[in-house]
Each structure stands twice: as structure tokens, then as C-alpha cells.
C-alpha atoms as a PDB file:
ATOM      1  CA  UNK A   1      55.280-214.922 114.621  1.00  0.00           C
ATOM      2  CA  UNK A   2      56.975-211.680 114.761  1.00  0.00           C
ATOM      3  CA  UNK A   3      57.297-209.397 111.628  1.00  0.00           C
ATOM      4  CA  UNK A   4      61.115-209.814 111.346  1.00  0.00           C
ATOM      5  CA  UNK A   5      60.236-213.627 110.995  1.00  0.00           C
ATOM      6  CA  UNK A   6      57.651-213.241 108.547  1.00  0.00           C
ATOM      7  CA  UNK A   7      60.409-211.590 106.533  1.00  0.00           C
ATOM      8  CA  UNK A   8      62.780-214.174 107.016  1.00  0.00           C
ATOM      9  CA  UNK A   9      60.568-216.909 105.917  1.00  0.00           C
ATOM     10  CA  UNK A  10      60.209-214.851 102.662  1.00  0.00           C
ATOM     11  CA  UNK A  11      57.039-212.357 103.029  1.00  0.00           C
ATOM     12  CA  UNK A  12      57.553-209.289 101.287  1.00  0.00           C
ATOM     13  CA  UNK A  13      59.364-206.596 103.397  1.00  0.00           C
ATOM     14  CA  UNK A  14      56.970-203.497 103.991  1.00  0.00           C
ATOM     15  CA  UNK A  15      57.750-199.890 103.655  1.00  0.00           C
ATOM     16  CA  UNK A  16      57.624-197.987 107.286  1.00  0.00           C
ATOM     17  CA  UNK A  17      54.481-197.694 108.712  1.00  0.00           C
ATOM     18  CA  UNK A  18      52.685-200.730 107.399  1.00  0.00           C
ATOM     19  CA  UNK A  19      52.336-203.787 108.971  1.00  0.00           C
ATOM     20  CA  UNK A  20      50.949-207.512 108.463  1.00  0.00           C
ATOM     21  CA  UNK A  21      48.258-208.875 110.260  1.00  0.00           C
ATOM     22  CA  UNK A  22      47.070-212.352 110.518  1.00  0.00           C
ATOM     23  CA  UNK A  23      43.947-213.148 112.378  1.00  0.00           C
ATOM     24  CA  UNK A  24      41.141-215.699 112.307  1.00  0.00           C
ATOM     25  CA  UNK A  25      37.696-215.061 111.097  1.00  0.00           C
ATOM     26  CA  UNK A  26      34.334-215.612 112.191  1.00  0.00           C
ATOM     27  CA  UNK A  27      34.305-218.816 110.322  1.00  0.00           C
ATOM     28  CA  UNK A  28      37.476-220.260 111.233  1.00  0.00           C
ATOM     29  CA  UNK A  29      39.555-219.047 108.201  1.00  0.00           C
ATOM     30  CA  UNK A  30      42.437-217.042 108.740  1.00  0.00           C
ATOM     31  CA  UNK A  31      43.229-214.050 106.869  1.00  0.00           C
ATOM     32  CA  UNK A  32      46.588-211.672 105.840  1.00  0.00           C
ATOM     33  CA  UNK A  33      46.208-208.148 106.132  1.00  0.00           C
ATOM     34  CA  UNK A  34      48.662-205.457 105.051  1.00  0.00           C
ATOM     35  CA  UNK A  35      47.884-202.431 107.664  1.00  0.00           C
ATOM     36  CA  UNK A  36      49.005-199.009 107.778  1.00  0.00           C
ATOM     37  CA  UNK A  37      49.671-197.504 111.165  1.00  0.00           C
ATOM     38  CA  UNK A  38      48.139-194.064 111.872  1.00  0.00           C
ATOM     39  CA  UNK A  39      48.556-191.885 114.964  1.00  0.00           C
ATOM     40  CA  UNK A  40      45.352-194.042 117.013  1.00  0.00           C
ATOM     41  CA  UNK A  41      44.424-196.781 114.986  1.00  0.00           C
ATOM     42  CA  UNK A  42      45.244-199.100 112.140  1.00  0.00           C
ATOM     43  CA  UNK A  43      43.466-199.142 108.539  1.00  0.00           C
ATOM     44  CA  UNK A  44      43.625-202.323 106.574  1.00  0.00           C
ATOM     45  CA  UNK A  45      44.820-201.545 102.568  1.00  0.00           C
ATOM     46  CA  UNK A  46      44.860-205.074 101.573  1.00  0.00           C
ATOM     47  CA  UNK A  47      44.040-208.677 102.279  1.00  0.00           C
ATOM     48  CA  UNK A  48      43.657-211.880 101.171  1.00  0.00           C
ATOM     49  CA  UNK A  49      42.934-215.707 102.830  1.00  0.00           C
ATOM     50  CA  UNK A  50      45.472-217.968 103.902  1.00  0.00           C
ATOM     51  CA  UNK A  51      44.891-220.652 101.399  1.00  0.00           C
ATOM     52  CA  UNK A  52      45.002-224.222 103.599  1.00  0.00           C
ATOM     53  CA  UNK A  53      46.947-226.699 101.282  1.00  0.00           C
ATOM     54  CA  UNK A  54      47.401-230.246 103.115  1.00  0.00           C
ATOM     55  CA  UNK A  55      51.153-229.924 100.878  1.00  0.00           C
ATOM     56  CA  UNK A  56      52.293-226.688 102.690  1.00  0.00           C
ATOM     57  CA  UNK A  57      53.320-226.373 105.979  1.00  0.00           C
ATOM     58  CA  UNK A  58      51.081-223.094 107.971  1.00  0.00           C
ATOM     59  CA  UNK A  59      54.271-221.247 107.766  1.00  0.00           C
ATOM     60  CA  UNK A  60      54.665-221.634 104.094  1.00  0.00           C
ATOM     61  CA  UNK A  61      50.810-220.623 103.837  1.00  0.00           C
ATOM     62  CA  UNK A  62      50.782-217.594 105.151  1.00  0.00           C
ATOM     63  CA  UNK A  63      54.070-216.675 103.966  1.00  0.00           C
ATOM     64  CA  UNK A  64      51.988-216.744 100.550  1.00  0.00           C
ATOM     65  CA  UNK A  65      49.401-215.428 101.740  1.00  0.00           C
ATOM     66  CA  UNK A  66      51.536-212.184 102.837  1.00  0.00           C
ATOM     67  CA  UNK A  67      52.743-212.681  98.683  1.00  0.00           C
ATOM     68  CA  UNK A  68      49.785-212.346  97.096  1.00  0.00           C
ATOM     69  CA  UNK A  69      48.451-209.423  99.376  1.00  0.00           C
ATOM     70  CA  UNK A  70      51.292-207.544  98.982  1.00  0.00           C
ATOM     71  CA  UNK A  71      51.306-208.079  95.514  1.00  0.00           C
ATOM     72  CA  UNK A  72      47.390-207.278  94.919  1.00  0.00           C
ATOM     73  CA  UNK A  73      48.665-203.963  97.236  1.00  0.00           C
ATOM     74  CA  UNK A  74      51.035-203.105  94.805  1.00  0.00           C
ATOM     75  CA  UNK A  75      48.509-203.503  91.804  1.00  0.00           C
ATOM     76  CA  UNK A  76      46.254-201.245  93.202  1.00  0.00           C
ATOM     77  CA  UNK A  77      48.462-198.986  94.285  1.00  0.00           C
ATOM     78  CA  UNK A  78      49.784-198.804  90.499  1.00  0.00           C
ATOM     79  CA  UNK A  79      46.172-198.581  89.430  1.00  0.00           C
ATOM     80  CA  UNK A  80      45.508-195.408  91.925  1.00  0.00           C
ATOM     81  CA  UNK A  81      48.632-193.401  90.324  1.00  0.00           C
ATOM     82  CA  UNK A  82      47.916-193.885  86.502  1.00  0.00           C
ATOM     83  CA  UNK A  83      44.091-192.403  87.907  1.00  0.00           C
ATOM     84  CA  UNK A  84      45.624-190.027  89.514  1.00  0.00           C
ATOM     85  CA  UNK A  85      47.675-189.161  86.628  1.00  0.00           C
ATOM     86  CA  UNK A  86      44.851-188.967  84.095  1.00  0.00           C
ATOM     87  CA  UNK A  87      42.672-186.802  86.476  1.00  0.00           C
ATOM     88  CA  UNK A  88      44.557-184.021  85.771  1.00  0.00           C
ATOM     89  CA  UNK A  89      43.011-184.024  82.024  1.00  0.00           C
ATOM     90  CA  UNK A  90      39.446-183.920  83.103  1.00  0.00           C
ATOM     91  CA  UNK A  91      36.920-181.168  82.873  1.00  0.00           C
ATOM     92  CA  UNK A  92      36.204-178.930  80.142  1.00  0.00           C
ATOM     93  CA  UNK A  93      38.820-177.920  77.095  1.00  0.00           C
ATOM     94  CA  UNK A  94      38.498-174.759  75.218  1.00  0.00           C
ATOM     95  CA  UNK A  95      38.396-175.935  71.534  1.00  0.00           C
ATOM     96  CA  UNK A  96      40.645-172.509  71.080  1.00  0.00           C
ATOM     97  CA  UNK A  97      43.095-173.101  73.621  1.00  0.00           C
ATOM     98  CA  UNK A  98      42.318-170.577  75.989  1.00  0.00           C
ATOM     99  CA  UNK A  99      41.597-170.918  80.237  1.00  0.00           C
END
């Protein structure tokens, strides 16, 4: 399953340079993984499992899956700019206002 498809079944549509990634583990589960594509290599900045619901078709499962890791992505990503936001007000204050 292609990335366009993934789309089209209704997985959230990644900015440029990222990429999902679904692969099976070393216990037979398969996981999502949102990737971001460098000049050599890949690094993974979220994942999740593909939840197996007897309900759901596989399509429809990782189609979720791609959901709730993009999602989770977007939380941290949220999380990492209020931080970065706030770490401009540490160190030490001068109590009289000075450098």
C-alpha cells in the first residue's frame, strides 16, 4: 500500500519529508511509524501498534493506526514548542532589572 492510498483510505496527510511506515515486529505485531527523511537515512518521530480488531478490516486498522500516531506526533510536537517557548525564561533574573 502506497502512501497516496494510505491517504485515500483516510490516514492523515504528512507534511514533506515525512513518511509512514508499516512493518512487522519481532513478535508478529505490526507497527505504524511516522518517519522523517534525512539526506542517508530515516529517523522514526512517532509510532504506535496496529490494533487487530476481528470488526475492522486490516485496511481500516492501520488506517487508525496512522490516526493515532499522527495525532500522538502532533501532541508532542505541541508539547516541544510551549518548552521551547518557556526556555527562554530560564536562568538567573536580576531582582533590579539589570543584565
Amino acid at each position: 500500500m502506497s502512501m497516496a492510498q494510505l491517504v485515500a483510505a483516510g490516514a492523515p496527510e504528512l507534511p514533506a519529508g515525512y513518511f509512514y511506515r508499516v512493518h512487522t515486529t519481532s513478535i508478529r505485531s505490526l507497527k505504524v511509524e511516522i518517519r522523517e527523511q534525512r539526506r542517508f537515512r530515516s529517523r522514526a518521530v512517532a509510532d504506535t501498534w496496529v490494533l487487530d480488531k476481528p470488526e475492522e478490516s486490516a485496511e481500516e486498522s492501520i488506517v487508525k493506526a496512522c490516526a493515532r500516531a499522527f495525532k500522538e506526533w502532533q501532541e508532542e510536537d505541541a508539547v516541544r514548542a510551549s518548552y521551547r517557548a518557556v526556555s527562554a525564561y530560564v536562568g538567573d533574573h536580576d531582582p533590579k532589572g539589570g543584565k
